[in-house]
PDB file of N, CA and C in Angstrom:
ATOM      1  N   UNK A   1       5.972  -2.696   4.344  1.00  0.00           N
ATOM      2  CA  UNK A   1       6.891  -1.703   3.808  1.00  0.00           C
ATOM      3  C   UNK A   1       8.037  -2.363   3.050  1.00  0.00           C
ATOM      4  N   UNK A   2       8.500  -3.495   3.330  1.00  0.00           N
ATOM      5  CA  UNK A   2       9.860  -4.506   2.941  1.00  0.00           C
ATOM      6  C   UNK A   2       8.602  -5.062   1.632  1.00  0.00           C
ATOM      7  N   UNK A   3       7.816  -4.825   1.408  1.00  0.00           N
ATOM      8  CA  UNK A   3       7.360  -5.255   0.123  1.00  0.00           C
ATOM      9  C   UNK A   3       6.881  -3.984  -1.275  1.00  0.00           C
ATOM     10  N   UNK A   4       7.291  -2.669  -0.111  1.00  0.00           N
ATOM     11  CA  UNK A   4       6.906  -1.724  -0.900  1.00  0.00           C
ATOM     12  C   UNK A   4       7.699  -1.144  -1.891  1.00  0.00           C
ATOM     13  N   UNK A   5       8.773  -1.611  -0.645  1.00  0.00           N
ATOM     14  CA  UNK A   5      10.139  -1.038  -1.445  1.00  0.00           C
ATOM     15  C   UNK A   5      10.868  -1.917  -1.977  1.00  0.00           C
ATOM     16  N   UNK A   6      10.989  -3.212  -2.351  1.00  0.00           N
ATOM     17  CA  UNK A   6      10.965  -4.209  -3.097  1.00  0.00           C
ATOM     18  C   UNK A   6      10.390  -3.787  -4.637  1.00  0.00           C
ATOM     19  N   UNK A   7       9.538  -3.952  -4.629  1.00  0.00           N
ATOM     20  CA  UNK A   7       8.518  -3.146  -5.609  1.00  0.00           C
ATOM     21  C   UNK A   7       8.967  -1.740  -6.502  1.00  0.00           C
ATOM     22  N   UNK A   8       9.488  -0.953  -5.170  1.00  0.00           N
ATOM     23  CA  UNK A   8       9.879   0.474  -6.180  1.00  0.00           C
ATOM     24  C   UNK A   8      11.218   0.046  -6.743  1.00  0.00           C
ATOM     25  N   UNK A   9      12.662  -0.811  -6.238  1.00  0.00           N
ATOM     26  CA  UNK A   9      13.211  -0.802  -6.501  1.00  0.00           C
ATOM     27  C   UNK A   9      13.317  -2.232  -7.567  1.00  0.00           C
ATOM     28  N   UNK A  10      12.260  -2.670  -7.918  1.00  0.00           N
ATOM     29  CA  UNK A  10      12.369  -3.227  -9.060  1.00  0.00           C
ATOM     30  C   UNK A  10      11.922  -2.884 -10.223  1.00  0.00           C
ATOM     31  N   UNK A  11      10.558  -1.771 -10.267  1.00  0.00           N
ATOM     32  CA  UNK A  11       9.847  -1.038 -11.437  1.00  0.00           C
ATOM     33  C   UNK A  11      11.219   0.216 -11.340  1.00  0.00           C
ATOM     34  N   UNK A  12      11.694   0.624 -10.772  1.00  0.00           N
ATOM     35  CA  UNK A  12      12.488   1.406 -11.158  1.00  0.00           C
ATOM     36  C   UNK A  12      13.882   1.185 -12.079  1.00  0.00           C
ATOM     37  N   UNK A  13      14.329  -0.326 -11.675  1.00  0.00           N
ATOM     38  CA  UNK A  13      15.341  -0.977 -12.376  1.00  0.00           C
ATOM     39  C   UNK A  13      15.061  -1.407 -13.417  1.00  0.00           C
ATOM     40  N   UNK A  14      13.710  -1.440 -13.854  1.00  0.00           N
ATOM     41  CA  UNK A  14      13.444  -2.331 -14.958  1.00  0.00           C
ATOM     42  C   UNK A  14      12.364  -0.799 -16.082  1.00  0.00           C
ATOM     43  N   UNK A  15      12.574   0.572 -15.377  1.00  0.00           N
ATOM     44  CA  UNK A  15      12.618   1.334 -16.448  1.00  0.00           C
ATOM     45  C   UNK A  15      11.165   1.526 -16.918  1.00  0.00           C
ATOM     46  N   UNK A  16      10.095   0.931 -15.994  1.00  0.00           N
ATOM     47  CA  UNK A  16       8.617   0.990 -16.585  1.00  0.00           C
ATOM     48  C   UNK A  16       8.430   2.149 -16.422  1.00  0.00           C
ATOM     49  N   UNK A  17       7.636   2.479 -18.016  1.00  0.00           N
ATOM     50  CA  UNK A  17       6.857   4.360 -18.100  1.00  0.00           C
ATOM     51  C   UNK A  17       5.985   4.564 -17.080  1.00  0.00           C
ATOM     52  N   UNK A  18       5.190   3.428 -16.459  1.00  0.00           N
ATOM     53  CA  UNK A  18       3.764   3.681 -15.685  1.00  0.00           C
ATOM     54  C   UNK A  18       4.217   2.450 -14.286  1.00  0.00           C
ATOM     55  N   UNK A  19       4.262   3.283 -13.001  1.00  0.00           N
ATOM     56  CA  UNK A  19       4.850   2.548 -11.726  1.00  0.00           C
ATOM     57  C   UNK A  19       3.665   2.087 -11.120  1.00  0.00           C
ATOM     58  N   UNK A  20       2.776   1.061 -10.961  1.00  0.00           N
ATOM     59  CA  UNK A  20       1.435   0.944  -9.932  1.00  0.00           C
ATOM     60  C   UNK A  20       2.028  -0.250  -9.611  1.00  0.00           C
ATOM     61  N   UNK A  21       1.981  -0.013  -8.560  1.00  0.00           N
ATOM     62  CA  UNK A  21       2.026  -1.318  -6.915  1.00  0.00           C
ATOM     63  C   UNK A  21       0.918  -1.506  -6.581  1.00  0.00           C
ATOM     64  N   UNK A  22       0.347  -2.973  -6.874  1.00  0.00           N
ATOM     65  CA  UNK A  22      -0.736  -3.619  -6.153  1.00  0.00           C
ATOM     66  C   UNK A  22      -0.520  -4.320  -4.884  1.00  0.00           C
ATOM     67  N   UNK A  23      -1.301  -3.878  -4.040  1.00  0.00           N
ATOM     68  CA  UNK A  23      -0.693  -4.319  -2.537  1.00  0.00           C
ATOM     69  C   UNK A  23      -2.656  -5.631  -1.641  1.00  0.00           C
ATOM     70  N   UNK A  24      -2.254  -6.681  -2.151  1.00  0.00           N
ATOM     71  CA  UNK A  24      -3.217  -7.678  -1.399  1.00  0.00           C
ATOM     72  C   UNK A  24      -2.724  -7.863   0.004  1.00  0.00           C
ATOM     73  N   UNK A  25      -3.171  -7.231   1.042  1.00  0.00           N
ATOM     74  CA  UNK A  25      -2.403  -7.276   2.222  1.00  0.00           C
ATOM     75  C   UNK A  25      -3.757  -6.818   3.536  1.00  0.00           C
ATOM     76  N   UNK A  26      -3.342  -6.976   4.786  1.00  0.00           N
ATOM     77  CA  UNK A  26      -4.138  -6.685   6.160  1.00  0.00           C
ATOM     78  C   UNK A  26      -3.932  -5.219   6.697  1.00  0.00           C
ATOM     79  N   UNK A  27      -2.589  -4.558   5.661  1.00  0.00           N
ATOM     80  CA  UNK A  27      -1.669  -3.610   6.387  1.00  0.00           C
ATOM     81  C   UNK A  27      -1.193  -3.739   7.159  1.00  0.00           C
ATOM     82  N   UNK A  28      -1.347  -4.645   8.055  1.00  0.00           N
ATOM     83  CA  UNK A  28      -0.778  -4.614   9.597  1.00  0.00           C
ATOM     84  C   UNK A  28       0.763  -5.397   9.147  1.00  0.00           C
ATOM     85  N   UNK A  29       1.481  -4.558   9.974  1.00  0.00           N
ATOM     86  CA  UNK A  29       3.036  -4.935  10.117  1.00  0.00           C
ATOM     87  C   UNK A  29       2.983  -5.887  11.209  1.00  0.00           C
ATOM     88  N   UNK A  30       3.375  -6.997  11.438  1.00  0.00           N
ATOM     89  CA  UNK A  30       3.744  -8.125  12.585  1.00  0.00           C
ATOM     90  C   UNK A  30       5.419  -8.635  12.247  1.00  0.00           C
ATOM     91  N   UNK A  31       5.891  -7.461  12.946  1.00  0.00           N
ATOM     92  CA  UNK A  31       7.597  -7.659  12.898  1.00  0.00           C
ATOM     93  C   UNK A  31       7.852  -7.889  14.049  1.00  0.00           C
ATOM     94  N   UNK A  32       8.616  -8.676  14.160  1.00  0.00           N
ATOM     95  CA  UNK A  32       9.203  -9.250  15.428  1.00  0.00           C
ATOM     96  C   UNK A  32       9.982  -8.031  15.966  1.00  0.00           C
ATOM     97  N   UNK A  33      10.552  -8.241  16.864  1.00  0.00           N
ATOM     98  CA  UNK A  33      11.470  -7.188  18.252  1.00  0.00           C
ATOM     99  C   UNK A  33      13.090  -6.932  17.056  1.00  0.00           C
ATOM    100  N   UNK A  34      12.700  -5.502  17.476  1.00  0.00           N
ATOM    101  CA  UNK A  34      14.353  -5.564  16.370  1.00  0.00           C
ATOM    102  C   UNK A  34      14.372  -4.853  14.897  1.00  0.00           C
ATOM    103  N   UNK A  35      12.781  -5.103  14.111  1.00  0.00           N
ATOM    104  CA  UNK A  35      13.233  -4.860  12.890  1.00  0.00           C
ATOM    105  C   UNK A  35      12.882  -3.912  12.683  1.00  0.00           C
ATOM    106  N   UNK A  36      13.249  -2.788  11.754  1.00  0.00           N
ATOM    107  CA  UNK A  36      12.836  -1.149  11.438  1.00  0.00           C
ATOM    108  C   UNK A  36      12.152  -1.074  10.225  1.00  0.00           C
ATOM    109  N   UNK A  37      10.858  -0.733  10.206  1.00  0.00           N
ATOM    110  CA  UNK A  37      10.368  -0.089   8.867  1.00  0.00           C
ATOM    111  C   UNK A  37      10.117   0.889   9.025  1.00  0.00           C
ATOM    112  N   UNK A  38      10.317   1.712  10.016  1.00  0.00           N
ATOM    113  CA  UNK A  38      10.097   3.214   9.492  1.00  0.00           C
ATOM    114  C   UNK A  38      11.205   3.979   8.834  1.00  0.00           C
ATOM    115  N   UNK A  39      11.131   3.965   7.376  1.00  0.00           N
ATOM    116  CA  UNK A  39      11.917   4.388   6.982  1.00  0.00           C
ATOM    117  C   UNK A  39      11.178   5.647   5.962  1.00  0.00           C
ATOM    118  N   UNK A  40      12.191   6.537   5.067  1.00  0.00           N
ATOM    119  CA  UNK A  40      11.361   6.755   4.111  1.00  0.00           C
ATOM    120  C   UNK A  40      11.142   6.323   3.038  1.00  0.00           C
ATOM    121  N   UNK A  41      10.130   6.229   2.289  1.00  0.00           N
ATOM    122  CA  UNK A  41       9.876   6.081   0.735  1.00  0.00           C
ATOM    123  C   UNK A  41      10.128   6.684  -0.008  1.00  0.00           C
ATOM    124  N   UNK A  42      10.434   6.489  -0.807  1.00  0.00           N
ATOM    125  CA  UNK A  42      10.720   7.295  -2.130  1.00  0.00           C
ATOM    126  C   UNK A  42       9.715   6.793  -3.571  1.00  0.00           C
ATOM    127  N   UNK A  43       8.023   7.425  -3.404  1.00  0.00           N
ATOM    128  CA  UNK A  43       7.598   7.364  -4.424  1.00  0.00           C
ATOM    129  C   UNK A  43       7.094   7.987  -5.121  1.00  0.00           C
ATOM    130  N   UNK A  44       7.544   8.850  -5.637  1.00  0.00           N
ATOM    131  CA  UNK A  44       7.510   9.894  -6.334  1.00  0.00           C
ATOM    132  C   UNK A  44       6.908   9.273  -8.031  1.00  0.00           C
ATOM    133  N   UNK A  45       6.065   9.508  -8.605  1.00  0.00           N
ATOM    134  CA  UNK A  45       5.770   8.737  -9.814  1.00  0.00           C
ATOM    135  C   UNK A  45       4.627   7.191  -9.759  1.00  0.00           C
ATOM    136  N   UNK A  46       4.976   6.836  -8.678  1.00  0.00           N
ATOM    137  CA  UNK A  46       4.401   5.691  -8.082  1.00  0.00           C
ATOM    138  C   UNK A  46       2.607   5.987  -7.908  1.00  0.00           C
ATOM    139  N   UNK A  47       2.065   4.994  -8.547  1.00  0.00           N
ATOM    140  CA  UNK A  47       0.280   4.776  -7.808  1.00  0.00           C
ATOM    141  C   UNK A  47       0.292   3.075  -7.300  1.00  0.00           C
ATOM    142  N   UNK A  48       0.502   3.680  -6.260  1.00  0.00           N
ATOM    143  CA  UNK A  48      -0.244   2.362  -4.810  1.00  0.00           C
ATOM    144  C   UNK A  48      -1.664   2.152  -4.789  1.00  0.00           C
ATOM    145  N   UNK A  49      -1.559   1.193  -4.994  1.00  0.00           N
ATOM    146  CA  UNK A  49      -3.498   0.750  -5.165  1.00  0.00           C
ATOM    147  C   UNK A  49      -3.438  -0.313  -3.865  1.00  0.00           C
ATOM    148  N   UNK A  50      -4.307  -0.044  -2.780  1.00  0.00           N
ATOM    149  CA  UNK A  50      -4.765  -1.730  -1.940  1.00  0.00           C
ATOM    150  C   UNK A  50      -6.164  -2.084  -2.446  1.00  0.00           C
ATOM    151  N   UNK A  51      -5.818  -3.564  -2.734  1.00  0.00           N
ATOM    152  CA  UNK A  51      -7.137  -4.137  -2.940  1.00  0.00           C
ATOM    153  C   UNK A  51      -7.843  -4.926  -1.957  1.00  0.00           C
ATOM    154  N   UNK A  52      -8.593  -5.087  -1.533  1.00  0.00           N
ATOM    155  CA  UNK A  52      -9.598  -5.735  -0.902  1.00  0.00           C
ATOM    156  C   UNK A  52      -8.802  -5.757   0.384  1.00  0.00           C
ATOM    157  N   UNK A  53      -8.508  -4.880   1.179  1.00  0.00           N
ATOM    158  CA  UNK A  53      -7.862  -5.050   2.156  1.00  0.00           C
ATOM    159  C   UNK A  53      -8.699  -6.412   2.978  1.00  0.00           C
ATOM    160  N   UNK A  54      -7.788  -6.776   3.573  1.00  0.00           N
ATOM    161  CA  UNK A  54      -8.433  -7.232   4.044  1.00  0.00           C
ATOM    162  C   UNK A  54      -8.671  -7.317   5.835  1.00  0.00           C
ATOM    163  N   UNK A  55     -10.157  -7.359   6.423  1.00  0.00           N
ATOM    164  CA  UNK A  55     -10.347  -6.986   7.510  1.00  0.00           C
ATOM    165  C   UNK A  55     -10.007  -8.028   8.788  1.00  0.00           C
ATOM    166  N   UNK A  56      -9.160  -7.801   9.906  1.00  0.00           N
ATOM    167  CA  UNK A  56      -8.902  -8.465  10.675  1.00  0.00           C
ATOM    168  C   UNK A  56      -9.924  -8.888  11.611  1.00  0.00           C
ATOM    169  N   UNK A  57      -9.888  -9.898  12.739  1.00  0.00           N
ATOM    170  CA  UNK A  57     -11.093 -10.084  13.583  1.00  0.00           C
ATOM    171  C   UNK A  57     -11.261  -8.998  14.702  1.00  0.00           C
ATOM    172  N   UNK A  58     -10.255  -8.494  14.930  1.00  0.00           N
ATOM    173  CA  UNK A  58     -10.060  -7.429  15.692  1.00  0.00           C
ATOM    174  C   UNK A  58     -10.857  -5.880  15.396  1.00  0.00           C
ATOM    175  N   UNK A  59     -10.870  -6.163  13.897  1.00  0.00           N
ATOM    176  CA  UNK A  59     -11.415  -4.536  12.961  1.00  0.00           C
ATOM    177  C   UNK A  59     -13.030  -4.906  13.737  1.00  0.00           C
ATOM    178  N   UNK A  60     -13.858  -5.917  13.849  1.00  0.00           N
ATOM    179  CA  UNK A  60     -14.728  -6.203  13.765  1.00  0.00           C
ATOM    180  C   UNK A  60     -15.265  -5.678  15.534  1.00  0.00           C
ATOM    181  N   UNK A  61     -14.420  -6.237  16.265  1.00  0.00           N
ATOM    182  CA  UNK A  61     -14.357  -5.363  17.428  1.00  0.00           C
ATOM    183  C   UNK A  61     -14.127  -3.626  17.854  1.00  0.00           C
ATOM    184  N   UNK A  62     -13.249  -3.285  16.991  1.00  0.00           N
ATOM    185  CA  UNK A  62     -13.291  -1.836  17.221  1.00  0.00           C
ATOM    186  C   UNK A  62     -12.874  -1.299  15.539  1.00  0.00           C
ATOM    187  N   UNK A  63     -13.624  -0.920  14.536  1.00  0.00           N
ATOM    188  CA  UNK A  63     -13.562  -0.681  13.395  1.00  0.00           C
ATOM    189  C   UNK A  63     -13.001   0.832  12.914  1.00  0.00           C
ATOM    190  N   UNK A  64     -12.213   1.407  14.331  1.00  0.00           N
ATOM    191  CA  UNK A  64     -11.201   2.024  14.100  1.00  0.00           C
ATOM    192  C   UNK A  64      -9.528   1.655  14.163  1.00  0.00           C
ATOM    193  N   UNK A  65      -9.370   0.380  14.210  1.00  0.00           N
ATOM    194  CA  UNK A  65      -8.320  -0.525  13.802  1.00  0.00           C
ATOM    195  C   UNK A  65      -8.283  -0.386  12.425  1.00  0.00           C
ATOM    196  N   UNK A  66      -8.801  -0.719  11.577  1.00  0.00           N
ATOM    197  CA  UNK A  66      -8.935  -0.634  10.342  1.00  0.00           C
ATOM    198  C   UNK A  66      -8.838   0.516   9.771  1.00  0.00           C
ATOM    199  N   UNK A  67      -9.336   1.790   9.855  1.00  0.00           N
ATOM    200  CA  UNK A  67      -9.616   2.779   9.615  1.00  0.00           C
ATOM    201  C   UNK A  67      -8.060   3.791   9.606  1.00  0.00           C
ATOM    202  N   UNK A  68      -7.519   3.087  11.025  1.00  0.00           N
ATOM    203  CA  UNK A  68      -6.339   3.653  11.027  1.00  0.00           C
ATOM    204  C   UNK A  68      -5.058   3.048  10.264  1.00  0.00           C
ATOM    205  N   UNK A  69      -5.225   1.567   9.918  1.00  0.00           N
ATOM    206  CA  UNK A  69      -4.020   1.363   9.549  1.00  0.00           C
ATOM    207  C   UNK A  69      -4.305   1.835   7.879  1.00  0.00           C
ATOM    208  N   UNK A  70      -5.355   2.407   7.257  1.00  0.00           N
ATOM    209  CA  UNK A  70      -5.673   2.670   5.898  1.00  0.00           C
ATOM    210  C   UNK A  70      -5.311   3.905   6.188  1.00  0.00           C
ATOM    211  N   UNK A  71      -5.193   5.060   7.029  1.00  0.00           N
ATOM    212  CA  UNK A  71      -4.828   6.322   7.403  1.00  0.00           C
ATOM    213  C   UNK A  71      -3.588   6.235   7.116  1.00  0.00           C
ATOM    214  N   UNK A  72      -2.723   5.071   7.778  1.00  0.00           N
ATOM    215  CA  UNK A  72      -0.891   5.178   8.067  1.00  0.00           C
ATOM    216  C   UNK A  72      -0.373   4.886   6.721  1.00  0.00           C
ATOM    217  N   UNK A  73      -1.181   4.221   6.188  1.00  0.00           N
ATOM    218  CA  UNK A  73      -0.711   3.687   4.568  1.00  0.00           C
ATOM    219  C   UNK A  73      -0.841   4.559   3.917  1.00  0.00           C
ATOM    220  N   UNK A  74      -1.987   5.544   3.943  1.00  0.00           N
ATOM    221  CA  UNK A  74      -2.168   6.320   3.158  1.00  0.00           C
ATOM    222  C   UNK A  74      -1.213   7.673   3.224  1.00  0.00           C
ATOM    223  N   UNK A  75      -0.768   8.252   4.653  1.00  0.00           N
ATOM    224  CA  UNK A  75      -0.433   8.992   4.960  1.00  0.00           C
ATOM    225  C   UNK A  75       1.847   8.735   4.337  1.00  0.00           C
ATOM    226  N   UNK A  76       2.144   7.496   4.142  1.00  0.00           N
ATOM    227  CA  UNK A  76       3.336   7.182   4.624  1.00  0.00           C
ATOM    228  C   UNK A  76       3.252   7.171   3.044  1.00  0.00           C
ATOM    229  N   UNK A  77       2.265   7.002   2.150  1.00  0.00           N
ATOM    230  CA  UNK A  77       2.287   6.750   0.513  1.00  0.00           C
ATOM    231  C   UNK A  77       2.205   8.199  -0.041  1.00  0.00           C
ATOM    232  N   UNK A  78       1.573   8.962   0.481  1.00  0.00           N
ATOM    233  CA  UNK A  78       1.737  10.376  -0.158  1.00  0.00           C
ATOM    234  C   UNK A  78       2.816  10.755   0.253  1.00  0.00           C
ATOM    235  N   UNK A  79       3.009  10.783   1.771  1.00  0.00           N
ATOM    236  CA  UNK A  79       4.313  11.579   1.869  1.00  0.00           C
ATOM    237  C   UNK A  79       5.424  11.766   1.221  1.00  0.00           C
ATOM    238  N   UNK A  80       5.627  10.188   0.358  1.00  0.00           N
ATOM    239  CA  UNK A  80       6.878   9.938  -0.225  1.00  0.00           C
ATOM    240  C   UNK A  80       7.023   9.950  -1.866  1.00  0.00           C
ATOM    241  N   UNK A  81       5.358  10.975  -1.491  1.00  0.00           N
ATOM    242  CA  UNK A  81       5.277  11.829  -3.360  1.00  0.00           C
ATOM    243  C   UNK A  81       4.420  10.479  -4.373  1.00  0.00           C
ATOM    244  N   UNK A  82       4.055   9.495  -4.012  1.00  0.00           N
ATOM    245  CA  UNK A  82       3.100   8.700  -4.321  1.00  0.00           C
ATOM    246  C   UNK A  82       1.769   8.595  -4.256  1.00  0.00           C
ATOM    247  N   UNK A  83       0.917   7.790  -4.920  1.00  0.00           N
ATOM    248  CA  UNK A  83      -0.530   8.163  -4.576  1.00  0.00           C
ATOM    249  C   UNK A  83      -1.264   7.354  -4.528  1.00  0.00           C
ATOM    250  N   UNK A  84      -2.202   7.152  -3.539  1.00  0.00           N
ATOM    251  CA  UNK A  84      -2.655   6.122  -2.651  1.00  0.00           C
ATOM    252  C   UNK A  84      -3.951   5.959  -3.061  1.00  0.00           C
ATOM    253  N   UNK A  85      -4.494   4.702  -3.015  1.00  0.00           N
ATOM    254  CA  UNK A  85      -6.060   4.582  -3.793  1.00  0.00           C
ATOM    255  C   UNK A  85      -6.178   2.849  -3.039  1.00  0.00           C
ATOM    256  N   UNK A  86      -7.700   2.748  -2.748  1.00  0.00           N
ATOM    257  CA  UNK A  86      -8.188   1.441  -1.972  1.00  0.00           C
ATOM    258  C   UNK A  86      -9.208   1.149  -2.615  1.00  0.00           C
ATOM    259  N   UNK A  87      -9.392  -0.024  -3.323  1.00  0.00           N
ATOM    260  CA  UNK A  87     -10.669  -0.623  -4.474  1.00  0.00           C
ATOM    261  C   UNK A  87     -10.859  -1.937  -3.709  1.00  0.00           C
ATOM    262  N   UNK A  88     -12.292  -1.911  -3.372  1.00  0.00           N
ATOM    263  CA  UNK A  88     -12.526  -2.746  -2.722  1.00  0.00           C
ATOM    264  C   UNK A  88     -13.151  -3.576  -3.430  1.00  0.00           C
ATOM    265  N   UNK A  89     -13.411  -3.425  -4.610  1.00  0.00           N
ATOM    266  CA  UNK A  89     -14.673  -3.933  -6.392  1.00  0.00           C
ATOM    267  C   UNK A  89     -13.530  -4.279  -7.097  1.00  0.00           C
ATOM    268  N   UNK A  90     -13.270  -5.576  -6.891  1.00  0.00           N
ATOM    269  CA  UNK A  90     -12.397  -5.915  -7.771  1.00  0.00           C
ATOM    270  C   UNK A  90     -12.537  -5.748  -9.341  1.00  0.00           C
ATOM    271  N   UNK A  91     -13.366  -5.642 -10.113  1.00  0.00           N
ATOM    272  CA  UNK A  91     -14.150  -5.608 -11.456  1.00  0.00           C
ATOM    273  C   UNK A  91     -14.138  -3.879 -11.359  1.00  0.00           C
ATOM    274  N   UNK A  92     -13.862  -3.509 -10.562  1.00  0.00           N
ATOM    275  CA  UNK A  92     -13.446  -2.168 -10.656  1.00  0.00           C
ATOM    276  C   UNK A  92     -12.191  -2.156 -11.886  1.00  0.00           C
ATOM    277  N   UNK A  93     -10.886  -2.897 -11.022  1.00  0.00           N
ATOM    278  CA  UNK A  93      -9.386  -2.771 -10.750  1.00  0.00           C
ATOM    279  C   UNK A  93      -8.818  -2.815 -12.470  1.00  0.00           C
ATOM    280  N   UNK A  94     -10.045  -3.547 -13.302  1.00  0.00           N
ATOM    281  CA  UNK A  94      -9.789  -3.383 -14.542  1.00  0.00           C
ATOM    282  C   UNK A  94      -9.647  -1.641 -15.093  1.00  0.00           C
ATOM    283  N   UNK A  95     -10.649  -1.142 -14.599  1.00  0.00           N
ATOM    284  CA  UNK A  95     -11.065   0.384 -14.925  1.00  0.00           C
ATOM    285  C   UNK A  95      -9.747   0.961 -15.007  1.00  0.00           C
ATOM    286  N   UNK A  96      -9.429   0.702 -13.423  1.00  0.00           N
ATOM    287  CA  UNK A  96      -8.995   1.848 -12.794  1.00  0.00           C
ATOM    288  C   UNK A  96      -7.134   1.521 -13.219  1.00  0.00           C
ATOM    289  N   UNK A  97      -6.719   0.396 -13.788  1.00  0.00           N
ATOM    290  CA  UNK A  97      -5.678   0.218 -14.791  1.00  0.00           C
ATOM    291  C   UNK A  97      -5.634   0.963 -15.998  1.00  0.00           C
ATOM    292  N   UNK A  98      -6.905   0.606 -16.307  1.00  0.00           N
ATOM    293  CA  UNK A  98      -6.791   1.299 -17.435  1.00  0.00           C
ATOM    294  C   UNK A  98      -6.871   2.987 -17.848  1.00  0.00           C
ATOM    295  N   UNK A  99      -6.901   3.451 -17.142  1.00  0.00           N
ATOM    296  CA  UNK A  99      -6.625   5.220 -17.012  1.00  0.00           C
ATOM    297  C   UNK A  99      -5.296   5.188 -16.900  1.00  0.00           C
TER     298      UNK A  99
END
């Protein structure tokens, strides 16, 4: 999330017509004792793309680990008026820029 909003508040400062956040990440938050990301977002205008998430050893054990943290991302990216998309085909990611 400290990389999401990094992100909005730099495409927003810098005035770009078209906002997409590429996110190479596990989803999983590993914050130590103490720190808060539940906050809200504000992405309104914003397309969040994850690419190739990638799967933990744990997903492999119960493959609703995975399932859910693509739910929380997805769920915490619309809410905040943004729109959420997962390309797992990288040779896709050209395409799907280009729309």
């Amino acid at each position: 999330s400290g990389g999401i909003l990094q992100a909005v508040e730099y495409l927003n400062e810098k005035g770009t017509g078209h906002k997409t956040i590429l996110i190479f990440s596990d989803l999983k938050e590993d914050l130590e004792e103490g720190y808060v990301r539940e906050f809200d977002l504000e992405l309104s205008g914003f397309d969040v793309i994850a690419l190739n998430v990638t799967k933990l050893r744990s997903d492999n054990i119960d493959p609703r680990e995975y399932m859910d943290r693509l739910e929380y991302w997805q769920s915490r990216i619309e809410e905040g008026g943004g729109s959420w998309r997962v390309i797992n085909d990288m040779d896709r990611l050209e395409r799907v820029l280009g729309e």
